[in-house]
PDB file of N, CA and C in Angstrom:
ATOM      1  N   UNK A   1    -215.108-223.393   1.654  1.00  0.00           N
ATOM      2  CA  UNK A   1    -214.792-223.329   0.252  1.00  0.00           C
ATOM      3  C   UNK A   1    -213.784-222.217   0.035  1.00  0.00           C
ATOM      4  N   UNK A   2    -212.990-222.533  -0.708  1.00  0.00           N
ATOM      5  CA  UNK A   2    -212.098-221.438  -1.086  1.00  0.00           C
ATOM      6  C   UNK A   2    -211.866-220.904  -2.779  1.00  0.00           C
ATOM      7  N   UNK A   3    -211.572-219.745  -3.550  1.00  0.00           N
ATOM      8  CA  UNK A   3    -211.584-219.595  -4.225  1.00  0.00           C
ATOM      9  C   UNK A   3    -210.108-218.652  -4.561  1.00  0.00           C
ATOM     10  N   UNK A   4    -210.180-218.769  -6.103  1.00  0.00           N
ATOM     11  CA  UNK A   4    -208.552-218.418  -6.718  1.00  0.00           C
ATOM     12  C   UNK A   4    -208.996-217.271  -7.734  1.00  0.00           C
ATOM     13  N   UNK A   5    -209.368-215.772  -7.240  1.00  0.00           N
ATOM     14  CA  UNK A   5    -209.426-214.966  -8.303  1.00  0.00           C
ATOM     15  C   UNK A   5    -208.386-214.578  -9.566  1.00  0.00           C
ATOM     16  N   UNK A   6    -207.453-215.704  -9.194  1.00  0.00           N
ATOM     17  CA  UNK A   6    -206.094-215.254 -10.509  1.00  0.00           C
ATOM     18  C   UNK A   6    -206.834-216.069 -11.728  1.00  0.00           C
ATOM     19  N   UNK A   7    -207.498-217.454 -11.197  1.00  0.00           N
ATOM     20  CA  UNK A   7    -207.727-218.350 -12.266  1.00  0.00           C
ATOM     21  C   UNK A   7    -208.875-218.108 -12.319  1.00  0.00           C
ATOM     22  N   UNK A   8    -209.296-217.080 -12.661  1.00  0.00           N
ATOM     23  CA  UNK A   8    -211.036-217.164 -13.003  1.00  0.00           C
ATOM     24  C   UNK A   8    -211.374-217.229 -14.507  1.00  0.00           C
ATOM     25  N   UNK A   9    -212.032-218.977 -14.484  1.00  0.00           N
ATOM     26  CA  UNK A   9    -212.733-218.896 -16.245  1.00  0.00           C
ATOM     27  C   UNK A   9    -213.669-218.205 -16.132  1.00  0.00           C
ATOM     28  N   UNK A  10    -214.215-217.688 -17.508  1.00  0.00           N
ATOM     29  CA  UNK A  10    -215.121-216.626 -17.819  1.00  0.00           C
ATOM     30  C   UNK A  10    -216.077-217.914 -18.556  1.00  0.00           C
ATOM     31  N   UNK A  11    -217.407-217.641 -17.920  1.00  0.00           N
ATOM     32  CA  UNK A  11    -218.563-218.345 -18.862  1.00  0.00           C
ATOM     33  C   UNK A  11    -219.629-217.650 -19.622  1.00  0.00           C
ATOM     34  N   UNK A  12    -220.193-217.687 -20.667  1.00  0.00           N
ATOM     35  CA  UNK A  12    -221.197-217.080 -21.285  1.00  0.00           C
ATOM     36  C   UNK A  12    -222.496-217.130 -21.385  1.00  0.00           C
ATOM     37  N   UNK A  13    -222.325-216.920 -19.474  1.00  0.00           N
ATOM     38  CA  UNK A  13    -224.077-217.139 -19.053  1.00  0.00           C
ATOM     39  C   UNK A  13    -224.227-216.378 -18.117  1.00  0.00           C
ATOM     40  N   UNK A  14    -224.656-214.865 -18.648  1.00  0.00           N
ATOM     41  CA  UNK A  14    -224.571-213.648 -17.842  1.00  0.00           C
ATOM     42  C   UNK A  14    -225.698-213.350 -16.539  1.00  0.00           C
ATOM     43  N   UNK A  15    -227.005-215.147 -16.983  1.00  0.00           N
ATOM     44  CA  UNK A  15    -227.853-214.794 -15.859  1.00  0.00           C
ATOM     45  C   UNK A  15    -227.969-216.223 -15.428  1.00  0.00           C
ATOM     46  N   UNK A  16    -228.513-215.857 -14.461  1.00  0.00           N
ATOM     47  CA  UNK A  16    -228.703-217.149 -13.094  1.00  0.00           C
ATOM     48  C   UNK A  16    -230.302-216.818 -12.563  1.00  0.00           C
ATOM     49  N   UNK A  17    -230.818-217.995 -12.563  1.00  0.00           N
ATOM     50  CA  UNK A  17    -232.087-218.241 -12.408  1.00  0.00           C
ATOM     51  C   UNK A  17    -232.330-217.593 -10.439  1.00  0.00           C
ATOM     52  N   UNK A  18    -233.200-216.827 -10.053  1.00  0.00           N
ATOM     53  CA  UNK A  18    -233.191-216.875  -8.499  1.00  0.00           C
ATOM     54  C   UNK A  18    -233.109-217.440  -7.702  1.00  0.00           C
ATOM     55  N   UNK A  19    -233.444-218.836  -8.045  1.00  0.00           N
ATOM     56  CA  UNK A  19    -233.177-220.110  -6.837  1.00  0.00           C
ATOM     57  C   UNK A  19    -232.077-220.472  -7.248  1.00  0.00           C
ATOM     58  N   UNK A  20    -230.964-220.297  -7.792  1.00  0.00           N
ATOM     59  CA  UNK A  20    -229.457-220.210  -7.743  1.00  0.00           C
ATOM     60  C   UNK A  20    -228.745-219.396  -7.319  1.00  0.00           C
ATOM     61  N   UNK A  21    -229.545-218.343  -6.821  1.00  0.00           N
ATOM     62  CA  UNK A  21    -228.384-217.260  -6.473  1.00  0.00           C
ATOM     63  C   UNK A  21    -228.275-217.370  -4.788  1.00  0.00           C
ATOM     64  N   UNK A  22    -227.105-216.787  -4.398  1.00  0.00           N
ATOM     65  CA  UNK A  22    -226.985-216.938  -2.730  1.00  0.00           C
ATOM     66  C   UNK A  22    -226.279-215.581  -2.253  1.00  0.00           C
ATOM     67  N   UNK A  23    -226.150-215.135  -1.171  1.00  0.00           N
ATOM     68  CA  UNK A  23    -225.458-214.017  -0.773  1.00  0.00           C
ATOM     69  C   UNK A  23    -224.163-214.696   0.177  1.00  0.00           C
ATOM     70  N   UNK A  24    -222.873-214.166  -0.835  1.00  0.00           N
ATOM     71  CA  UNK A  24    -221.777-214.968   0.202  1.00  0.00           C
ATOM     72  C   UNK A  24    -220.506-213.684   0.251  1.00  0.00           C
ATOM     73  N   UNK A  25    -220.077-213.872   1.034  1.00  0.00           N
ATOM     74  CA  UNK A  25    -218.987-212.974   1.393  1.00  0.00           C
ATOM     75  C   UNK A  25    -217.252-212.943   0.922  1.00  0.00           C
ATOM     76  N   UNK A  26    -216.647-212.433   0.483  1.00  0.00           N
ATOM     77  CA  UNK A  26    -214.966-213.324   0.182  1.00  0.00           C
ATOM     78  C   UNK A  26    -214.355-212.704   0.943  1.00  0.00           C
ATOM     79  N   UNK A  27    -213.328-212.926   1.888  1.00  0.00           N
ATOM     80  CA  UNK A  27    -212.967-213.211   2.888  1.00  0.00           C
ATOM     81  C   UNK A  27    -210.843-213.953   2.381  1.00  0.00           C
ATOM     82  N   UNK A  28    -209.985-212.784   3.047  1.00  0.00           N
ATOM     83  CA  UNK A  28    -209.086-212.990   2.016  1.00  0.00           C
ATOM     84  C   UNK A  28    -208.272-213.792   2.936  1.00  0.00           C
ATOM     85  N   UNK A  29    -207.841-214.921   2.907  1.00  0.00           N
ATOM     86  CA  UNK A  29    -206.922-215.423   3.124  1.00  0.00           C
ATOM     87  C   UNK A  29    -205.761-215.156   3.672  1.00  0.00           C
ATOM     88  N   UNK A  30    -205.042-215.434   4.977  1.00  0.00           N
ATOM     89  CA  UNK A  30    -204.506-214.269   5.592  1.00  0.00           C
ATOM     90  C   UNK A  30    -202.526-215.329   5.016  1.00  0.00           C
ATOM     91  N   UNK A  31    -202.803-216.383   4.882  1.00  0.00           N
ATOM     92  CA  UNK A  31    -201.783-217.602   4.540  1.00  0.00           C
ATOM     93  C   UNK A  31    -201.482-217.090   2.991  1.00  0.00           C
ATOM     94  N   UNK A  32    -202.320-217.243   2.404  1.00  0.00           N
ATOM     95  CA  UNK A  32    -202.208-216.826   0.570  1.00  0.00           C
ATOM     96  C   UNK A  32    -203.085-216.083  -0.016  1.00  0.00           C
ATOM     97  N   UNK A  33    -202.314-215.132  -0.491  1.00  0.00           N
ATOM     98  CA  UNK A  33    -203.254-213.717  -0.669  1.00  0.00           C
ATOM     99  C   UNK A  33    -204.065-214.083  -1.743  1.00  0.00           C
ATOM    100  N   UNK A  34    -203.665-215.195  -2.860  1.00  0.00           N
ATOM    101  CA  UNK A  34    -203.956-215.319  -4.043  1.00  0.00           C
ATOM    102  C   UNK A  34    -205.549-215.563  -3.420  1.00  0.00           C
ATOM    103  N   UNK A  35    -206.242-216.746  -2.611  1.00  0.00           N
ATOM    104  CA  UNK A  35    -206.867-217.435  -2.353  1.00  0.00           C
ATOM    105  C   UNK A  35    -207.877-216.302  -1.216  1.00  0.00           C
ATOM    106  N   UNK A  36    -208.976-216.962  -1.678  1.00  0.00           N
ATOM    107  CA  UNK A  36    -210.223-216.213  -0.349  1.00  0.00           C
ATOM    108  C   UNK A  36    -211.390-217.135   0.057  1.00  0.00           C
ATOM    109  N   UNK A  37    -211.619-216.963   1.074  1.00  0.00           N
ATOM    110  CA  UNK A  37    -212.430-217.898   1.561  1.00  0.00           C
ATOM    111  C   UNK A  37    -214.061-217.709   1.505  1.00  0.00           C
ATOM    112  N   UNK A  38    -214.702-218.732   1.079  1.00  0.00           N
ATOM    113  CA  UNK A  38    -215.980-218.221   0.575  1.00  0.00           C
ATOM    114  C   UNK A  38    -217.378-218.248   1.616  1.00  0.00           C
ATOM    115  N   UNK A  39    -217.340-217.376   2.750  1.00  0.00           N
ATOM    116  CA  UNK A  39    -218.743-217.192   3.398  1.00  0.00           C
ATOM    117  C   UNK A  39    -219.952-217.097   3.132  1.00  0.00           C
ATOM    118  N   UNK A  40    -221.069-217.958   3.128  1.00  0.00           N
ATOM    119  CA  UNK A  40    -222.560-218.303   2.744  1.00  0.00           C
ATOM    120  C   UNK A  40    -223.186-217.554   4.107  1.00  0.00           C
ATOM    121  N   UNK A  41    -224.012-216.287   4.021  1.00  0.00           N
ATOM    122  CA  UNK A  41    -225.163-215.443   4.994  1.00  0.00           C
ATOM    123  C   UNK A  41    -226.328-215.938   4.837  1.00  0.00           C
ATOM    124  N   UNK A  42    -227.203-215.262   5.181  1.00  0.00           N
ATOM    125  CA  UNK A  42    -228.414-215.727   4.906  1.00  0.00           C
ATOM    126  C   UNK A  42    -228.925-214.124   5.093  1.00  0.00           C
ATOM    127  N   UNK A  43    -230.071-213.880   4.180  1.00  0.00           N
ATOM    128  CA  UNK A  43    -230.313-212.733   3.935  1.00  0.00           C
ATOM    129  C   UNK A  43    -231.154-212.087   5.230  1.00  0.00           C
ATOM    130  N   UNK A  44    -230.722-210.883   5.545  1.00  0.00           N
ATOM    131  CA  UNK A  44    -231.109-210.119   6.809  1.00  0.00           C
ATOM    132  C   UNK A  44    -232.503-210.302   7.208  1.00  0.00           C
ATOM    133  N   UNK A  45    -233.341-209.824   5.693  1.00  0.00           N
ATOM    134  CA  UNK A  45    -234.525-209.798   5.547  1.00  0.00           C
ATOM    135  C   UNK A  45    -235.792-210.623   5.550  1.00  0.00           C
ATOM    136  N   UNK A  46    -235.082-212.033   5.864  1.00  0.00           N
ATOM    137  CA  UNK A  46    -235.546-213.266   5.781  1.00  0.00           C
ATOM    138  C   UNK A  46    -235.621-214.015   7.241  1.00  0.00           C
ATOM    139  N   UNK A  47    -237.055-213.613   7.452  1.00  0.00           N
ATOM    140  CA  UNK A  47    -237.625-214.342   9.088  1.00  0.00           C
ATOM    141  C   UNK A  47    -237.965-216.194   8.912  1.00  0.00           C
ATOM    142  N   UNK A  48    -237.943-216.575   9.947  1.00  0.00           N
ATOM    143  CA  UNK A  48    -239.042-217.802   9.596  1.00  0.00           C
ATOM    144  C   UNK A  48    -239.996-217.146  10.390  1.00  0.00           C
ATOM    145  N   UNK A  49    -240.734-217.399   9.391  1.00  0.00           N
ATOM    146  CA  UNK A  49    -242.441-216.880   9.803  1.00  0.00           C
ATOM    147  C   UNK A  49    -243.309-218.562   9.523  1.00  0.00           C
ATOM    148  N   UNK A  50    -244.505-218.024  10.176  1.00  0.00           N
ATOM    149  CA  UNK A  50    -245.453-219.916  10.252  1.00  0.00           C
ATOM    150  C   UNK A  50    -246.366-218.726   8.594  1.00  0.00           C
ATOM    151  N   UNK A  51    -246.423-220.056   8.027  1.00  0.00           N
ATOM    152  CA  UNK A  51    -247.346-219.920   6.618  1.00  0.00           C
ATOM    153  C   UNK A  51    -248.515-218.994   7.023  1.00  0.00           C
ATOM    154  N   UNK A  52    -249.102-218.532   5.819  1.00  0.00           N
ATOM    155  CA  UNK A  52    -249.842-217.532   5.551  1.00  0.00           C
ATOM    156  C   UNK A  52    -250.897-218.649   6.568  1.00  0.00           C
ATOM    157  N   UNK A  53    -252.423-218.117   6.980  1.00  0.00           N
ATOM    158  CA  UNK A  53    -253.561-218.569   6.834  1.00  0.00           C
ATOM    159  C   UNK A  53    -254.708-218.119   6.136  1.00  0.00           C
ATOM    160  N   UNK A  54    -255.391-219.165   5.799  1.00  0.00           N
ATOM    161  CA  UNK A  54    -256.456-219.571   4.824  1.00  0.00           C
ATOM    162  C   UNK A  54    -256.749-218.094   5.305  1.00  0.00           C
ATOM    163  N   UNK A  55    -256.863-216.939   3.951  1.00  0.00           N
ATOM    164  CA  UNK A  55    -256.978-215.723   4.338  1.00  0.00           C
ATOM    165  C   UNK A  55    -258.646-215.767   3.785  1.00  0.00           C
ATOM    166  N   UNK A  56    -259.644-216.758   3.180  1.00  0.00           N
ATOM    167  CA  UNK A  56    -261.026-216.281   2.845  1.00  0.00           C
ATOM    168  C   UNK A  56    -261.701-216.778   4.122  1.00  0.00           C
ATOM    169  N   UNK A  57    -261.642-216.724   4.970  1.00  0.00           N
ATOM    170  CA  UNK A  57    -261.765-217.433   6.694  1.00  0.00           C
ATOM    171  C   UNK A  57    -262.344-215.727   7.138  1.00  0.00           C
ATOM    172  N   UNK A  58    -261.112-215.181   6.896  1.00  0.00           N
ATOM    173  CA  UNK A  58    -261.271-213.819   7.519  1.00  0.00           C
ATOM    174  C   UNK A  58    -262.215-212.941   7.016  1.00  0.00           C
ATOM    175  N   UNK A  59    -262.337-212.793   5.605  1.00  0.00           N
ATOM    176  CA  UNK A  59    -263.069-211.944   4.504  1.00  0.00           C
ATOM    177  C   UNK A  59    -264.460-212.213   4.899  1.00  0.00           C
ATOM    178  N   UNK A  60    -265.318-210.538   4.602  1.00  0.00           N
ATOM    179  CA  UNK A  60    -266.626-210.882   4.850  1.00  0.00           C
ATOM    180  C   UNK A  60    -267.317-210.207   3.544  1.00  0.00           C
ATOM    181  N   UNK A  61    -268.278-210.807   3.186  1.00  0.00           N
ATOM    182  CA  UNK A  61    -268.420-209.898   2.098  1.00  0.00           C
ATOM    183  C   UNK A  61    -269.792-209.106   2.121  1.00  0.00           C
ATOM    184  N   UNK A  62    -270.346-207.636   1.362  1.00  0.00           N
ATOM    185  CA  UNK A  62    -270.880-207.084   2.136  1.00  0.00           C
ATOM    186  C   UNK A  62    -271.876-206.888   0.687  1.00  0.00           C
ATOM    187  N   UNK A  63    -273.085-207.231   0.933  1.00  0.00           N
ATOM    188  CA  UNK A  63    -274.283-207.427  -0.108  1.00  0.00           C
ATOM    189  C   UNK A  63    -274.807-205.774  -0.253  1.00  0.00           C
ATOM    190  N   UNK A  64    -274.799-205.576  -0.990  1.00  0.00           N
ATOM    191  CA  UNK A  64    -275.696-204.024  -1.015  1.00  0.00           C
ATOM    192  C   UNK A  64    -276.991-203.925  -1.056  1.00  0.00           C
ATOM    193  N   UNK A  65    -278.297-203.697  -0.436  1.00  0.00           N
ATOM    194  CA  UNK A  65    -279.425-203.914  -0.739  1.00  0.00           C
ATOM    195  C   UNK A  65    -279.197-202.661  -1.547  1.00  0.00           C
ATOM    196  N   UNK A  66    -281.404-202.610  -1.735  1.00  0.00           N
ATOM    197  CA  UNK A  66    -281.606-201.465  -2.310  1.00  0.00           C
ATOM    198  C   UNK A  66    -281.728-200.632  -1.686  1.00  0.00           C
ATOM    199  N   UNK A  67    -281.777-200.329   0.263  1.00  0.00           N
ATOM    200  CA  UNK A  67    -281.636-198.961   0.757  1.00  0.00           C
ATOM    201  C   UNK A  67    -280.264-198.418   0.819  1.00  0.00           C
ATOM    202  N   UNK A  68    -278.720-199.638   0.719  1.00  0.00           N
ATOM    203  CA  UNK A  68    -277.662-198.561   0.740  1.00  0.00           C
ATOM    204  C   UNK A  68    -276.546-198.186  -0.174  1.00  0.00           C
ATOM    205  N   UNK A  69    -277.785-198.581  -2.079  1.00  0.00           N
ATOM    206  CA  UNK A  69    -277.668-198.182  -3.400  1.00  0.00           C
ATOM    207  C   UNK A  69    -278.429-197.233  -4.221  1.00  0.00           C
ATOM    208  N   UNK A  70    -278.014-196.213  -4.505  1.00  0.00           N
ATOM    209  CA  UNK A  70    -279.173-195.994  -5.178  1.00  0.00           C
ATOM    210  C   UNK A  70    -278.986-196.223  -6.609  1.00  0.00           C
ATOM    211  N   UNK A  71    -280.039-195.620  -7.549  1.00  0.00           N
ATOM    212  CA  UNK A  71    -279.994-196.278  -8.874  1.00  0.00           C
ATOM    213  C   UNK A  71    -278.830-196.830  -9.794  1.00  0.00           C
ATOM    214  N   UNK A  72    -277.652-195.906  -9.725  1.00  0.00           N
ATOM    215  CA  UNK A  72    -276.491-195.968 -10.368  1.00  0.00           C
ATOM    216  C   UNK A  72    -275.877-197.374  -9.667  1.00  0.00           C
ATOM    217  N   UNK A  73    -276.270-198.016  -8.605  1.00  0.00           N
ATOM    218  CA  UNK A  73    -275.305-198.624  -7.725  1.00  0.00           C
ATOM    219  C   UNK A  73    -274.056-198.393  -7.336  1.00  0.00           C
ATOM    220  N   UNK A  74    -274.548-196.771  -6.472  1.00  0.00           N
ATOM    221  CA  UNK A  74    -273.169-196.463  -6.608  1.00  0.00           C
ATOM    222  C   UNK A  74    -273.686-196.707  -4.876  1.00  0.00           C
ATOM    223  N   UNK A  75    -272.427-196.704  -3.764  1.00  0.00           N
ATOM    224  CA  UNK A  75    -272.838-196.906  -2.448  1.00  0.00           C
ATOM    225  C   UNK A  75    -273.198-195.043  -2.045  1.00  0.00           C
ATOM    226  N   UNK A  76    -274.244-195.398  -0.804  1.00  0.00           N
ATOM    227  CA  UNK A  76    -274.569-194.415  -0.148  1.00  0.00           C
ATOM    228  C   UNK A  76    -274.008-193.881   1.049  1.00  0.00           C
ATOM    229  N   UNK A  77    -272.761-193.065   1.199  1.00  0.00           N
ATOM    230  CA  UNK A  77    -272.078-193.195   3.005  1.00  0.00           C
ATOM    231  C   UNK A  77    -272.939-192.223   3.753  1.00  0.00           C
ATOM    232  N   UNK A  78    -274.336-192.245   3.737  1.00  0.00           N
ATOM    233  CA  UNK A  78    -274.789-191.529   4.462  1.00  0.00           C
ATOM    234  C   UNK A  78    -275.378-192.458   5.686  1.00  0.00           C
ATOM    235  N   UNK A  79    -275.062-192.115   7.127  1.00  0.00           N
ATOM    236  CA  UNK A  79    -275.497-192.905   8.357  1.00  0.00           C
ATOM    237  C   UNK A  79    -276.488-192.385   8.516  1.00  0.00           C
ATOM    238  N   UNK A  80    -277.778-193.339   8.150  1.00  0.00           N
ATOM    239  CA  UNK A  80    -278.849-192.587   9.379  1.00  0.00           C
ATOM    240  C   UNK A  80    -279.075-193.642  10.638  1.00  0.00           C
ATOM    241  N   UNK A  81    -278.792-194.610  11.212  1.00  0.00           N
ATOM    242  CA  UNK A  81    -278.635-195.432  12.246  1.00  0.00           C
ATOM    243  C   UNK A  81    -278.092-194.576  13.805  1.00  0.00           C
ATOM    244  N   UNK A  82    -277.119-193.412  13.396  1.00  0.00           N
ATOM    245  CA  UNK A  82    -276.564-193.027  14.709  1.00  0.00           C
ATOM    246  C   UNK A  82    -277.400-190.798  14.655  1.00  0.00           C
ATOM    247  N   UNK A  83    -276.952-190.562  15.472  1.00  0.00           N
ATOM    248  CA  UNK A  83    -277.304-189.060  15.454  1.00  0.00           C
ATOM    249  C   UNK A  83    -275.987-188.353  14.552  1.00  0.00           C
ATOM    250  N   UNK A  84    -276.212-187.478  14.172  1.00  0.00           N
ATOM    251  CA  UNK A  84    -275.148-186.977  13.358  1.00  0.00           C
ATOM    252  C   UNK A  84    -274.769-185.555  13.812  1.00  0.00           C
ATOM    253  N   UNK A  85    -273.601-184.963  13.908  1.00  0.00           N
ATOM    254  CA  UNK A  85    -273.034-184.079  15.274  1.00  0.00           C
ATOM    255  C   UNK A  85    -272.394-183.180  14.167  1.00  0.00           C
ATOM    256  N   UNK A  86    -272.800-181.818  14.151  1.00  0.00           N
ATOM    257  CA  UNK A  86    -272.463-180.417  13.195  1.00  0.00           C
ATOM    258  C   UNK A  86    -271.539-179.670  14.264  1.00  0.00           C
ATOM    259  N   UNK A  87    -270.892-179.455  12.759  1.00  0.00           N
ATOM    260  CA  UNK A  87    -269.085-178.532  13.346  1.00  0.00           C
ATOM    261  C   UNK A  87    -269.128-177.387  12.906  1.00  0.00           C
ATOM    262  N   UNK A  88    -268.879-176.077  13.575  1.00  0.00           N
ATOM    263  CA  UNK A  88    -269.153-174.341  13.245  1.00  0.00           C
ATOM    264  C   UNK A  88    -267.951-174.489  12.894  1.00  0.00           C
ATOM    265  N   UNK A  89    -267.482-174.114  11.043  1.00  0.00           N
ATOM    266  CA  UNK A  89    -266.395-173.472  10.993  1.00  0.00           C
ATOM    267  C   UNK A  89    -266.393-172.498  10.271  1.00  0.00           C
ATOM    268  N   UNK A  90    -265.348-171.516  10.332  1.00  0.00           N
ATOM    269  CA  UNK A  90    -265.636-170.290   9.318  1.00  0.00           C
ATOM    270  C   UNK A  90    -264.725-170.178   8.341  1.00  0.00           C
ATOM    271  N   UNK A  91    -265.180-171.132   7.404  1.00  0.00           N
ATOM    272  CA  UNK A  91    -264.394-170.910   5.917  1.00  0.00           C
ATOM    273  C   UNK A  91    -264.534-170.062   5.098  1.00  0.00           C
TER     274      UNK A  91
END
């Protein structure tokens, strides 16, 4: 495609929807300066990647009884399952 920046009409439609827009390059014509040639990229940032997967497959969800809530239901991070290992520091 080539284009003529001398003859450029002006239109009064200052926006373009996103699936209209493209990233292209102009590229000047080495025959006629008037004229440039119009290069279509494809954006850097744009992999083909394989579709998401069914991401609630993965999710587990985690029930709170009443030993690891207490009244407020707020959670408890206290472990008593493992031994718990004290650090000397002098603050």
């Amino acid at each position: 495609m080539l284009a003529n920046f001398k003859d450029v009409r002006r239109h009064n439609e200052p926006y373009i929807l996103a699936s209209q827009a493209m990233q292209v390059f102009y590229v000047e014509d080495p025959n006629d300066c008037d004229w440039h040639v119009i290069i279509t990229t494809d954006a850097r940032a744009k992999y083909n990647m394989q579709p998401m997967a069914d991401v609630d497959t993965y999710l587990q969800s985690y029930i709170c009884n009443s030993e690891d809530c207490n009244e407020h239901e707020e959670v408890v991070w206290v472990r008593d399952d493992i031994a718990g290992v004290e650090i000397e520091s002098d603050l």
